[in-house]
N, C-alpha and C. Protein backbone atom coordinates (compact mmCIF):
# COMPACT_ATOMS: atom_id res chain seq x y z
N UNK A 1 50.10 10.52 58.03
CA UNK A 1 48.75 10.39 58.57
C UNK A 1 47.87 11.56 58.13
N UNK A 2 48.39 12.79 57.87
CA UNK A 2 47.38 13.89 57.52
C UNK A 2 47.58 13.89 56.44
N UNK A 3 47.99 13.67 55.83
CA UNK A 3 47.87 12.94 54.07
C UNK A 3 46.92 12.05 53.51
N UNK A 4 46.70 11.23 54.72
CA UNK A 4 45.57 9.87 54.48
C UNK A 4 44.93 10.70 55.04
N UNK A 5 44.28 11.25 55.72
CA UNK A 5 43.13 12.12 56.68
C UNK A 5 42.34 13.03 55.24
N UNK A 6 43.59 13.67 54.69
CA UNK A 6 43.63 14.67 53.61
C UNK A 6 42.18 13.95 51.85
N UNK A 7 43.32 12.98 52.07
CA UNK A 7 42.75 12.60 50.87
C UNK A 7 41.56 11.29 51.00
N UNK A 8 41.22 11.29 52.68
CA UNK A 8 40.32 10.68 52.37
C UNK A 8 38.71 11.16 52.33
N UNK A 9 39.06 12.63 53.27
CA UNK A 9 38.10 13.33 53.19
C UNK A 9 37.44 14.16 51.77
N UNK A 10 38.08 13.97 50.94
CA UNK A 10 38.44 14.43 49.49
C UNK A 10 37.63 13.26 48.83
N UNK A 11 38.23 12.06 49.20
CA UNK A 11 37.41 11.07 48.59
C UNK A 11 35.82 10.78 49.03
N UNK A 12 35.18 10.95 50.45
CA UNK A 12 34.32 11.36 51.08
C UNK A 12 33.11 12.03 49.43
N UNK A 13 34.01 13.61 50.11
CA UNK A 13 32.88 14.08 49.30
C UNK A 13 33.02 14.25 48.01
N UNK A 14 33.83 13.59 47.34
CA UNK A 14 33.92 13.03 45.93
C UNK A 14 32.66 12.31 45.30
N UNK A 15 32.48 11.31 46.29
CA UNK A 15 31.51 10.28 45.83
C UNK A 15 30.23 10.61 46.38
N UNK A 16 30.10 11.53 47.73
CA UNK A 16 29.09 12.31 48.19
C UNK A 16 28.11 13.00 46.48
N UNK A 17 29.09 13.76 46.23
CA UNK A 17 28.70 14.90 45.55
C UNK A 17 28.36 13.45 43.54
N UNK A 18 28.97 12.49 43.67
CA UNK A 18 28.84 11.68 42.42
C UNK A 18 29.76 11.49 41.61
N UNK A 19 30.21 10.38 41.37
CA UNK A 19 31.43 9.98 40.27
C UNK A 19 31.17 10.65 39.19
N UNK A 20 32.42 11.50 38.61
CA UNK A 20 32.25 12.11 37.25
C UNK A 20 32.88 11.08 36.19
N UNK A 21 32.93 11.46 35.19
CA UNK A 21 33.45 10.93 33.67
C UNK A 21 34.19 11.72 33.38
N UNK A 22 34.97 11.51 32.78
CA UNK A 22 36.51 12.25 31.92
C UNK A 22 35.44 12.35 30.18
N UNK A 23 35.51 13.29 30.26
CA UNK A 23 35.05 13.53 28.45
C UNK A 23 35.55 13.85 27.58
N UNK A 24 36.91 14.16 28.13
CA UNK A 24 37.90 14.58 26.79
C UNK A 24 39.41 15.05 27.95
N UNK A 25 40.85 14.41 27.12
CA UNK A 25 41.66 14.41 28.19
C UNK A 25 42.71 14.90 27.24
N UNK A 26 43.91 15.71 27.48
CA UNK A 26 44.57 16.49 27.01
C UNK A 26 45.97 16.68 27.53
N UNK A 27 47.16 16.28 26.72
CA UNK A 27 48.13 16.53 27.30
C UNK A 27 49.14 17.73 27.30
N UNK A 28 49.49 17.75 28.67
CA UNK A 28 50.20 19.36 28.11
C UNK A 28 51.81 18.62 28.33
N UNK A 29 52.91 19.86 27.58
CA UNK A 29 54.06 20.03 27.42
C UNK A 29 55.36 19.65 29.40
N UNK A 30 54.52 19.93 29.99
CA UNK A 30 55.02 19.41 31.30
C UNK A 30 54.72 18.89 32.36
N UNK A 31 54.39 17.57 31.71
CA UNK A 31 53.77 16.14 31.51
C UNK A 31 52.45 16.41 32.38
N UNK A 32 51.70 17.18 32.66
CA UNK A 32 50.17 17.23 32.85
C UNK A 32 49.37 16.80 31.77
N UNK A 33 48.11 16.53 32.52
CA UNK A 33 46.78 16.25 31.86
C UNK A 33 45.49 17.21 32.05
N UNK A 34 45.18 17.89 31.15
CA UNK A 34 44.14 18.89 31.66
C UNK A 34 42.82 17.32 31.06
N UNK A 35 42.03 17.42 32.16
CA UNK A 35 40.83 16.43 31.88
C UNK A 35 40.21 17.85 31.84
N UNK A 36 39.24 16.73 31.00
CA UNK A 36 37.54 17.99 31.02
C UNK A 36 36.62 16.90 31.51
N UNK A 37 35.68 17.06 32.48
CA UNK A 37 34.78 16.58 33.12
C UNK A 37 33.53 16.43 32.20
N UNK A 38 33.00 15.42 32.55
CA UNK A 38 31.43 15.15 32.22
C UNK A 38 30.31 16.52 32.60
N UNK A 39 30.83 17.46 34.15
CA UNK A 39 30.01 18.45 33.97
C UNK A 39 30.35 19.43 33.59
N UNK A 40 31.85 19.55 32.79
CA UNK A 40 32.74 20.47 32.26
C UNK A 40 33.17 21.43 32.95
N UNK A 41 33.74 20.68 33.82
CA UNK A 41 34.59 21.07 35.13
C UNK A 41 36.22 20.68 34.41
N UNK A 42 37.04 21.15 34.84
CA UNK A 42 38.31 21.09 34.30
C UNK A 42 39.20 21.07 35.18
N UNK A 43 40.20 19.98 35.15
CA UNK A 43 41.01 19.85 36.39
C UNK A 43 42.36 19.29 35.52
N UNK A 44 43.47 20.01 36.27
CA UNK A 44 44.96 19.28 35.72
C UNK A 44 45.47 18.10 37.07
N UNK A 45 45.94 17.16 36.25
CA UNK A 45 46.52 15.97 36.58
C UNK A 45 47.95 16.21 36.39
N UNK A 46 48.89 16.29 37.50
CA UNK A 46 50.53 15.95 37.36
C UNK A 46 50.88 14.67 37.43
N UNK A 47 51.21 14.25 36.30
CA UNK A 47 51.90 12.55 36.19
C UNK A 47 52.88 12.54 36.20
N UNK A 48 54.05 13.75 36.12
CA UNK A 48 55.45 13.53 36.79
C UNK A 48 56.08 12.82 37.68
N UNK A 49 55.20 13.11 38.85
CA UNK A 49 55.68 12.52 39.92
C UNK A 49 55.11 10.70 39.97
N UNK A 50 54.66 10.48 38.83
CA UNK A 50 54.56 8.80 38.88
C UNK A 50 55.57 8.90 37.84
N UNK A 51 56.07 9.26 36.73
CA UNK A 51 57.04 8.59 35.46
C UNK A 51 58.32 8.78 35.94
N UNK A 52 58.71 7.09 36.67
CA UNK A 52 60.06 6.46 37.14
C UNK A 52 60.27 6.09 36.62
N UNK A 53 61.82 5.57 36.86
CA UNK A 53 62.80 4.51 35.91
C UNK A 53 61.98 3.29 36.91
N UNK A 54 61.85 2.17 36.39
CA UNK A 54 61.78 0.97 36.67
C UNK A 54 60.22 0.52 37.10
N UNK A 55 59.48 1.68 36.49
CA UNK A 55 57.87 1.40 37.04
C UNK A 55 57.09 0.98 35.71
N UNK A 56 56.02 1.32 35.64
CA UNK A 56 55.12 0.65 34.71
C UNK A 56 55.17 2.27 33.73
N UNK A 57 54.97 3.62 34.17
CA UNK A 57 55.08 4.50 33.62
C UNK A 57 56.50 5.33 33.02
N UNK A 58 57.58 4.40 33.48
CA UNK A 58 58.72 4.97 32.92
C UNK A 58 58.76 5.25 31.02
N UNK A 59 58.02 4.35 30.67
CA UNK A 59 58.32 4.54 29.16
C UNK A 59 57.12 6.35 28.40
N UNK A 60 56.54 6.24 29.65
CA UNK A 60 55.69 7.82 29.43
C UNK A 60 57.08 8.88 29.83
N UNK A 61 58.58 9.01 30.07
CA UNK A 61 59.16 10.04 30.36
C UNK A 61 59.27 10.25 28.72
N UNK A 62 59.71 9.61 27.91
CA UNK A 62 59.47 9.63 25.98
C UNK A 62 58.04 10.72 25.49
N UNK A 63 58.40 11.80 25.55
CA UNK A 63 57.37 13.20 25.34
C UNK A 63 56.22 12.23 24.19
N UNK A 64 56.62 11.75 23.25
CA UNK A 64 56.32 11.50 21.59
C UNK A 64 55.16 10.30 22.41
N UNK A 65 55.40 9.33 23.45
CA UNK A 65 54.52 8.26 24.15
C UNK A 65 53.91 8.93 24.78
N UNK A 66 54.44 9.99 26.03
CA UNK A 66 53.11 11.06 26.72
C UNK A 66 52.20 11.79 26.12
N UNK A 67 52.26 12.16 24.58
CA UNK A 67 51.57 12.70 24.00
C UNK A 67 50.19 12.16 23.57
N UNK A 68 50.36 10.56 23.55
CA UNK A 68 49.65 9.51 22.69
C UNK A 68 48.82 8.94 23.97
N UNK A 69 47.78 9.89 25.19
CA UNK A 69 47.23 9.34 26.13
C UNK A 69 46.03 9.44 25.11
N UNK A 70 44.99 8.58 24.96
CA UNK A 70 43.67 9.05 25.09
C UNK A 70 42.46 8.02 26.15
N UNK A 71 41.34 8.52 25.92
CA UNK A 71 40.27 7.71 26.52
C UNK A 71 40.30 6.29 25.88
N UNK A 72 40.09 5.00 26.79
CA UNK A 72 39.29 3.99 26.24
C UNK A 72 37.90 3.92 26.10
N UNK A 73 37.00 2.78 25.75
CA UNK A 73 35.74 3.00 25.33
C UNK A 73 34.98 3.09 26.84
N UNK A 74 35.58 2.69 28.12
CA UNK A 74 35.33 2.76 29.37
C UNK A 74 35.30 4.42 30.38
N UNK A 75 35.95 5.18 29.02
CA UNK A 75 36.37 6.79 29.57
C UNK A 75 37.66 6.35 30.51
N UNK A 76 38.67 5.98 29.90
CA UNK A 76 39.52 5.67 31.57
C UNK A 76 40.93 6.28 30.76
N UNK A 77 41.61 7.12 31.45
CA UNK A 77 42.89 7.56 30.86
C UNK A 77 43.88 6.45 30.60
N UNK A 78 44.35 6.29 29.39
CA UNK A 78 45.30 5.45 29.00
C UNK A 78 46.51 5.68 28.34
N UNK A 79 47.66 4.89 27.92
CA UNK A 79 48.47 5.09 27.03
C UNK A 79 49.06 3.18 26.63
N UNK A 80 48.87 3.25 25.85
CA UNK A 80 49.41 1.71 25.34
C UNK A 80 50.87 1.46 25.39
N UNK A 81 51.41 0.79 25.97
CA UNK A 81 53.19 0.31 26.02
C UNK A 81 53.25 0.38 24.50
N UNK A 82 52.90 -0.63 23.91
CA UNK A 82 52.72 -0.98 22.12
C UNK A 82 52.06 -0.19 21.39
N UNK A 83 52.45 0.53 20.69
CA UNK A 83 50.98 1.13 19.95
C UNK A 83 50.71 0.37 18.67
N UNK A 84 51.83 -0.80 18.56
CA UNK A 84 51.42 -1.83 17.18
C UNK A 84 50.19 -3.39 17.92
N UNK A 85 49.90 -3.00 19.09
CA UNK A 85 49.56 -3.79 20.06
C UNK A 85 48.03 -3.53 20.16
N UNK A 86 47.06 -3.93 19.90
CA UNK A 86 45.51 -3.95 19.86
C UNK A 86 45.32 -3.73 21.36
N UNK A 87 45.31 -2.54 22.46
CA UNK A 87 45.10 -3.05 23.86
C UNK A 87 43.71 -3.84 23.96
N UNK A 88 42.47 -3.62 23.00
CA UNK A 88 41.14 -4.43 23.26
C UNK A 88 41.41 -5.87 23.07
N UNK A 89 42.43 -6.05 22.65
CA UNK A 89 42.68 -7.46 22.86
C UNK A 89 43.43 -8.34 23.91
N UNK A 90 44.55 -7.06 24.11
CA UNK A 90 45.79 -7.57 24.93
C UNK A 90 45.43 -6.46 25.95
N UNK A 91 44.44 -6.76 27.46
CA UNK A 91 44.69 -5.27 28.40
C UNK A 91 45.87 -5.19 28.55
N UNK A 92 46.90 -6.29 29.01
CA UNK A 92 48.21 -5.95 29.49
C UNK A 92 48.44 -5.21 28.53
N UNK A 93 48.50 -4.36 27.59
CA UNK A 93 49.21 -3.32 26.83
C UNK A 93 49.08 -1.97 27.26
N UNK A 94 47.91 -1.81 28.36
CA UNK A 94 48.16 -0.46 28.55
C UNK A 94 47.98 -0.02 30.35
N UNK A 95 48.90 1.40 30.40
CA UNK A 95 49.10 1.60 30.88
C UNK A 95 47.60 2.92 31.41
N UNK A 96 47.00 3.04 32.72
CA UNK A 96 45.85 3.24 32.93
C UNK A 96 45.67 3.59 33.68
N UNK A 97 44.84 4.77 34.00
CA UNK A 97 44.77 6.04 35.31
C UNK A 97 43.22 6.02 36.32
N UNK A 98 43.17 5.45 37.07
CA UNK A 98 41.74 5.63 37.73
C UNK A 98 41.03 7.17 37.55
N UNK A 99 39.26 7.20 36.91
CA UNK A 99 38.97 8.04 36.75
C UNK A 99 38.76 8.93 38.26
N UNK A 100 38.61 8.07 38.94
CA UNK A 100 37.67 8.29 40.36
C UNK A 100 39.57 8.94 41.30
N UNK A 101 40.56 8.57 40.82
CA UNK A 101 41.80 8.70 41.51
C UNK A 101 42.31 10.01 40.80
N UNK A 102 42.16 10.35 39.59
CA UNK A 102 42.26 11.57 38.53
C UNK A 102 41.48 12.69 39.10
N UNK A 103 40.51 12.58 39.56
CA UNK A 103 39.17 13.64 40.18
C UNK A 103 39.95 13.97 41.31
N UNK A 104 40.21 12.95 42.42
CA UNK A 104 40.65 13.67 43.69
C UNK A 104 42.06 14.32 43.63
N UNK A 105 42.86 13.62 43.09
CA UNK A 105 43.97 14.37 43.07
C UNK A 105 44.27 15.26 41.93
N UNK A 106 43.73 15.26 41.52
CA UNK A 106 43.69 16.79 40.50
C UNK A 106 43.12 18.03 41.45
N UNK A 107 43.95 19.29 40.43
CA UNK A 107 43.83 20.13 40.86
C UNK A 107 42.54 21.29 40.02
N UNK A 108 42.09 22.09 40.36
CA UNK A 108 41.09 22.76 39.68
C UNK A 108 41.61 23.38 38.63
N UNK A 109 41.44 23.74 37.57
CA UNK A 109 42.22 24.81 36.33
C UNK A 109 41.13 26.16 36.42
N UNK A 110 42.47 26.99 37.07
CA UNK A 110 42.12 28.15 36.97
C UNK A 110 41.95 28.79 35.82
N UNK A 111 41.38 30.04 35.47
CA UNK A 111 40.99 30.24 34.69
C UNK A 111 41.52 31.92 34.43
């Protein structure tokens, strides 16, 4: 319950303050994502704790597939199951991170 309390007040003034854009997204060596923000604000994303055996992100524990995230033409973090696989044709090909879910639970990058 203070988890949902936590993150909803987070989400609150998330959208208070205005949905950002991801403008450039970056993977690091232990399995983070440093995003860079639309107001070039910089925040790391831990995707560890989603890459399971038997989920939709298990095939991201493969370093060489975590490496290969980038933006779609929507700004939305992705990684394609297929990379011989057109995802603009086939969405089911990729695998896909809410921008607005990336903002709150990210953490700030210190500096």
């Amino acid at each position: 319950m203070v988890y949902k309390k936590r993150v909803l007040k987070k989400m609150a003034e998330y959208f208070v303050k205005g949905r950002r854009k991801i403008a450039y997204v970056q993977p690091n060596n232990d399995f983070t994502l440093l995003l860079t923000f639309d107001n070039g604000e910089k925040r790391i994303f831990n995707v560890k704790p989603l890459i399971k055996k038997n989920t939709v992100f298990e095939t991201l524990l493969d370093w060489n597939k975590f490496k290969q995230v980038y933006l779609d033409s929507d700004g939305t973090v992705c990684w394609d199951k297929d990379s011989s696989v057109d995802s603009n044709i086939f969405w089911n090909n990729k695998i896909d991170l809410s921008t607005n879910s990336l903002y709150i639970e990210s953490l700030p990058q210190k500096c």
